[in-house]
C-alpha atoms as a PDB file:
ATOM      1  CA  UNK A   1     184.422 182.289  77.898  1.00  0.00           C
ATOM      2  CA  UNK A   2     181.036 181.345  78.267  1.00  0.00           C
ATOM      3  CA  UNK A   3     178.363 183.600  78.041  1.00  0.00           C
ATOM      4  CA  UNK A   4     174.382 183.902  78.415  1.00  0.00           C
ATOM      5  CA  UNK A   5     172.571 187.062  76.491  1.00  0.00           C
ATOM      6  CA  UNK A   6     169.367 188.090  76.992  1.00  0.00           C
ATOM      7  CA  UNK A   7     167.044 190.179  74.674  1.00  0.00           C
ATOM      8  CA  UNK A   8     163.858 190.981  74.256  1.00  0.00           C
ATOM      9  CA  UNK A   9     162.855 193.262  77.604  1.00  0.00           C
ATOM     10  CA  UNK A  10     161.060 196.317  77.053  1.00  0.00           C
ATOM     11  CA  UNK A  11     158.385 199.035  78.425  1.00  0.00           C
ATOM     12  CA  UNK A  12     154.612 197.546  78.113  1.00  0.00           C
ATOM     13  CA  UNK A  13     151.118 198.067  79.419  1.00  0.00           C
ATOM     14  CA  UNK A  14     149.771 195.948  82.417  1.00  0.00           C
ATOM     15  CA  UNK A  15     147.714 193.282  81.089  1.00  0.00           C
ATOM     16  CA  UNK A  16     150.187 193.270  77.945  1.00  0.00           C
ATOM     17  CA  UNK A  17     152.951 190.415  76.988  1.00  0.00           C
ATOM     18  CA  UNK A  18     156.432 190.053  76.100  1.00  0.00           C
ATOM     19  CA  UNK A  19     158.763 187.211  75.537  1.00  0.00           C
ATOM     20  CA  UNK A  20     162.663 187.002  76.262  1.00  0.00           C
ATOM     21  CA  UNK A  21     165.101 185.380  74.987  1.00  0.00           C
ATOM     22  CA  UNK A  22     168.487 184.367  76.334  1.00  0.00           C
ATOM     23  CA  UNK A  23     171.332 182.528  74.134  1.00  0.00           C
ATOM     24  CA  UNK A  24     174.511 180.710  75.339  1.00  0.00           C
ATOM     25  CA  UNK A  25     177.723 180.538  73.690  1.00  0.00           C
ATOM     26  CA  UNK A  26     178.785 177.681  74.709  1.00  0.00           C
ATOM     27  CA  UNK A  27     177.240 174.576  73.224  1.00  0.00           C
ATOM     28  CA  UNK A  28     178.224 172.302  76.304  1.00  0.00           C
ATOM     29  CA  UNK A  29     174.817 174.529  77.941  1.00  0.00           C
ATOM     30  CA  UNK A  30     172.587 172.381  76.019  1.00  0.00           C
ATOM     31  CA  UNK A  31     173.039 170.316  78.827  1.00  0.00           C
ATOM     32  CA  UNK A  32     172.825 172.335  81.885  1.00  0.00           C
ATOM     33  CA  UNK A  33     169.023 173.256  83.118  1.00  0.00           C
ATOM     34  CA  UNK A  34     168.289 176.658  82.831  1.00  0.00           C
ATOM     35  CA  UNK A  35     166.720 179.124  84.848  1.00  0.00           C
ATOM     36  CA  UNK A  36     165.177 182.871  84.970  1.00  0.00           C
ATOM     37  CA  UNK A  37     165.680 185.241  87.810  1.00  0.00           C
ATOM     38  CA  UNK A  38     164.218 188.954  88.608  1.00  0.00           C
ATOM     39  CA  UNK A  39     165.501 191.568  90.444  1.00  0.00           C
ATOM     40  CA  UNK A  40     163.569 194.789  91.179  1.00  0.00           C
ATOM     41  CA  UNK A  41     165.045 198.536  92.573  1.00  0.00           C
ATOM     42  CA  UNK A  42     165.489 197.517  96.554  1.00  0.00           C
ATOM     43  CA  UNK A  43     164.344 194.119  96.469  1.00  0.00           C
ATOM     44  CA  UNK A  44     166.265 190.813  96.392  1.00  0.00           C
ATOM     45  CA  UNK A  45     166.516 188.477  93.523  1.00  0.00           C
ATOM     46  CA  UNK A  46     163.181 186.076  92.978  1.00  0.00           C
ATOM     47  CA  UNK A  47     163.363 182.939  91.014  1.00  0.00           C
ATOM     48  CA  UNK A  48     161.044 182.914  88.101  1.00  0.00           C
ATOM     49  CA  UNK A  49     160.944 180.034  85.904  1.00  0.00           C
ATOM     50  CA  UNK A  50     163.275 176.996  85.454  1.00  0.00           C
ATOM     51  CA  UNK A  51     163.675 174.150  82.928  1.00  0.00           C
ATOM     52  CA  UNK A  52     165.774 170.742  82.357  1.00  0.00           C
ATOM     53  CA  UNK A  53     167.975 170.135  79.894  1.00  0.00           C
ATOM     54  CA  UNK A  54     165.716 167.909  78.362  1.00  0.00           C
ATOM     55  CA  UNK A  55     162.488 170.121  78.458  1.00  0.00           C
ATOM     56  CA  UNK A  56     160.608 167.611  80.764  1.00  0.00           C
ATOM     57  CA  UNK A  57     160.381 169.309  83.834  1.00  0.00           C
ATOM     58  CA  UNK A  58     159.656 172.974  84.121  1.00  0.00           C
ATOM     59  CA  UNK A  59     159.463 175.426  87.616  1.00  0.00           C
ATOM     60  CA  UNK A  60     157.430 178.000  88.096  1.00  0.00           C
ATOM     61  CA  UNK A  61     157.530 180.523  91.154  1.00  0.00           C
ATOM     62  CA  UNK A  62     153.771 180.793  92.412  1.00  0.00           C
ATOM     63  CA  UNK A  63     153.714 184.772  91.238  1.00  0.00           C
ATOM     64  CA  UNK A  64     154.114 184.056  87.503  1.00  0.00           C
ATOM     65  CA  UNK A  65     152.193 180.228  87.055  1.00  0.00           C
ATOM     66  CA  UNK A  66     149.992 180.520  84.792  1.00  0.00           C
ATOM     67  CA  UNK A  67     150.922 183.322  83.133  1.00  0.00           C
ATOM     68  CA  UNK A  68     154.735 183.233  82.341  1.00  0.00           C
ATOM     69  CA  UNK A  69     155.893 179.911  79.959  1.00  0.00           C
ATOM     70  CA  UNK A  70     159.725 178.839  79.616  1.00  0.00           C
ATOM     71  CA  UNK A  71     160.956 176.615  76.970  1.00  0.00           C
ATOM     72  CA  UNK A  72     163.821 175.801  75.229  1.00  0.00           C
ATOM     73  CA  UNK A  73     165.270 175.063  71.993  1.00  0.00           C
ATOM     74  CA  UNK A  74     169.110 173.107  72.445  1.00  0.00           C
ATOM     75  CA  UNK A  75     169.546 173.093  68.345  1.00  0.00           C
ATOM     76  CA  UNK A  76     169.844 176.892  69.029  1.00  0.00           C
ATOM     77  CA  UNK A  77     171.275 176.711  72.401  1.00  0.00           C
ATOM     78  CA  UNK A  78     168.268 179.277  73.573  1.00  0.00           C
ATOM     79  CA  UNK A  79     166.059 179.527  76.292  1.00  0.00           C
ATOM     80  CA  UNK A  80     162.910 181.577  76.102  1.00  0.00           C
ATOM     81  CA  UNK A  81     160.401 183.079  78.566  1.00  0.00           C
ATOM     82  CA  UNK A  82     156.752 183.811  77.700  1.00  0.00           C
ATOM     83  CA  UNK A  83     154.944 186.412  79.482  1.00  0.00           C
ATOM     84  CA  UNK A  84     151.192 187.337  79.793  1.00  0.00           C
ATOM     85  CA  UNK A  85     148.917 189.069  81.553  1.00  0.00           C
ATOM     86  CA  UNK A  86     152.111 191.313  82.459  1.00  0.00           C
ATOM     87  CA  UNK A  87     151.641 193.342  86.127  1.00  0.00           C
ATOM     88  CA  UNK A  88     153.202 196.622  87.406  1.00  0.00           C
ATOM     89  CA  UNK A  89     154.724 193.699  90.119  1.00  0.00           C
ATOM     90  CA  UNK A  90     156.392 192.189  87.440  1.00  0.00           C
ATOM     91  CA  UNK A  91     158.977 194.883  86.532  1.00  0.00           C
ATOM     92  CA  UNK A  92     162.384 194.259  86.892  1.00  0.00           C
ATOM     93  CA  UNK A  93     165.572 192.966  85.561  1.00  0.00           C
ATOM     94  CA  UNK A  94     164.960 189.889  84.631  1.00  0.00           C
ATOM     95  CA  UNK A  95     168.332 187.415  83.914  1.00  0.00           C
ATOM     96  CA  UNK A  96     169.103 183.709  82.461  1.00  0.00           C
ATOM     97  CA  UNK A  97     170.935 181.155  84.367  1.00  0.00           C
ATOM     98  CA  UNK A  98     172.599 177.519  83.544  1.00  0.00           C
ATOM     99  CA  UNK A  99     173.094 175.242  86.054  1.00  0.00           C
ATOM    100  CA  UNK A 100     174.097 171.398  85.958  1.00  0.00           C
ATOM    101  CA  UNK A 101     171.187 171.180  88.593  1.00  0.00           C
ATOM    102  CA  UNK A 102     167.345 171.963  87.670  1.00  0.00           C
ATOM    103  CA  UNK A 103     166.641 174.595  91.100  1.00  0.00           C
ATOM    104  CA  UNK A 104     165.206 177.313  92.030  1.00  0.00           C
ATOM    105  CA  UNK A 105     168.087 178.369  93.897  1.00  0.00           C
ATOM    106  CA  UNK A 106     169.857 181.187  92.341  1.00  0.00           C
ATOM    107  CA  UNK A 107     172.983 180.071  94.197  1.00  0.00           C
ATOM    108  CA  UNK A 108     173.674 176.890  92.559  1.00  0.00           C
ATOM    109  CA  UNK A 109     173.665 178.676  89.239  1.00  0.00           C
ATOM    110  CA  UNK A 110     177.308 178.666  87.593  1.00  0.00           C
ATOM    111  CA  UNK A 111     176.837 181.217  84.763  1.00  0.00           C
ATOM    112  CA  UNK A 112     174.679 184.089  84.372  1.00  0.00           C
ATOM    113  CA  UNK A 113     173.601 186.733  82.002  1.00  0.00           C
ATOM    114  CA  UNK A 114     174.142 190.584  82.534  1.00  0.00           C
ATOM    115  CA  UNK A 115     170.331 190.921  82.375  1.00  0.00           C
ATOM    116  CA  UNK A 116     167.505 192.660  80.164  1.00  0.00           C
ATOM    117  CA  UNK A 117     165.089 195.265  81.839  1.00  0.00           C
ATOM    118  CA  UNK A 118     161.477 194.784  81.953  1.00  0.00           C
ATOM    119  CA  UNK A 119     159.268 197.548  82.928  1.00  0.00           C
ATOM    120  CA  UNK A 120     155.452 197.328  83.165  1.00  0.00           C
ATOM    121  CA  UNK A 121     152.988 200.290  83.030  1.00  0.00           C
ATOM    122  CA  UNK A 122     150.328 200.572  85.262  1.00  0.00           C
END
């Protein structure tokens, strides 16, 4: 069964950083893109950050450029996602995706992580 794990979420100051990490269990992932999605209480779930399965191309939704960085490492089937200059806007639960397709489109995403909360302190 494949599956995506996150880690890394946590409570932390606005202005602070934190990084996630999500890992796959499957090594046939190493060639899927991958993606990160939020979700916060009462809202619908934003697209984040996305990357290839090479590492060449990279997505960024407009509310995190700049500030969040994804990247990948396929020798440890991982995807990670760098955050800075963290806002009270940015808490959430924030998930991994794989997808065959590089998108920003949460529904052509064919496996998904149960998610790791991030919370940001005003």
């Amino acid at each position: 069964q494949v599956q995506l794990v996150e880690s890394g979420g946590g409570l932390v100051q606005a202005g602070g950083s934190l990084g996630l990490s999500c890992t796959a269990s499957e090594r046939t992932l190493r060639n899927y893109a991958k993606g990160w999605f939020r979700q916060a209480p009462g809202k619908e779930q934003e697209f984040v950050a996305a990357i290839s399965w090479s590492a060449h191309e990279t997505y960024y939704a407009d509310s995190v450029k700049g500030r969040f960085t994804i990247s990948r490492d396929n020798a440890k089937n991982t995807v990670s996602l760098q955050m800075k200059s963290l806002k009270p806007e940015d808490t959430a639960v924030y998930y991994c995706a794989a997808s065959i397709h590089l998108t920003r489109e949460g529904h052509r995403y064919d496996y998904w992580g149960r998610g790791t909360q991030v919370t940001v302190s005003s």
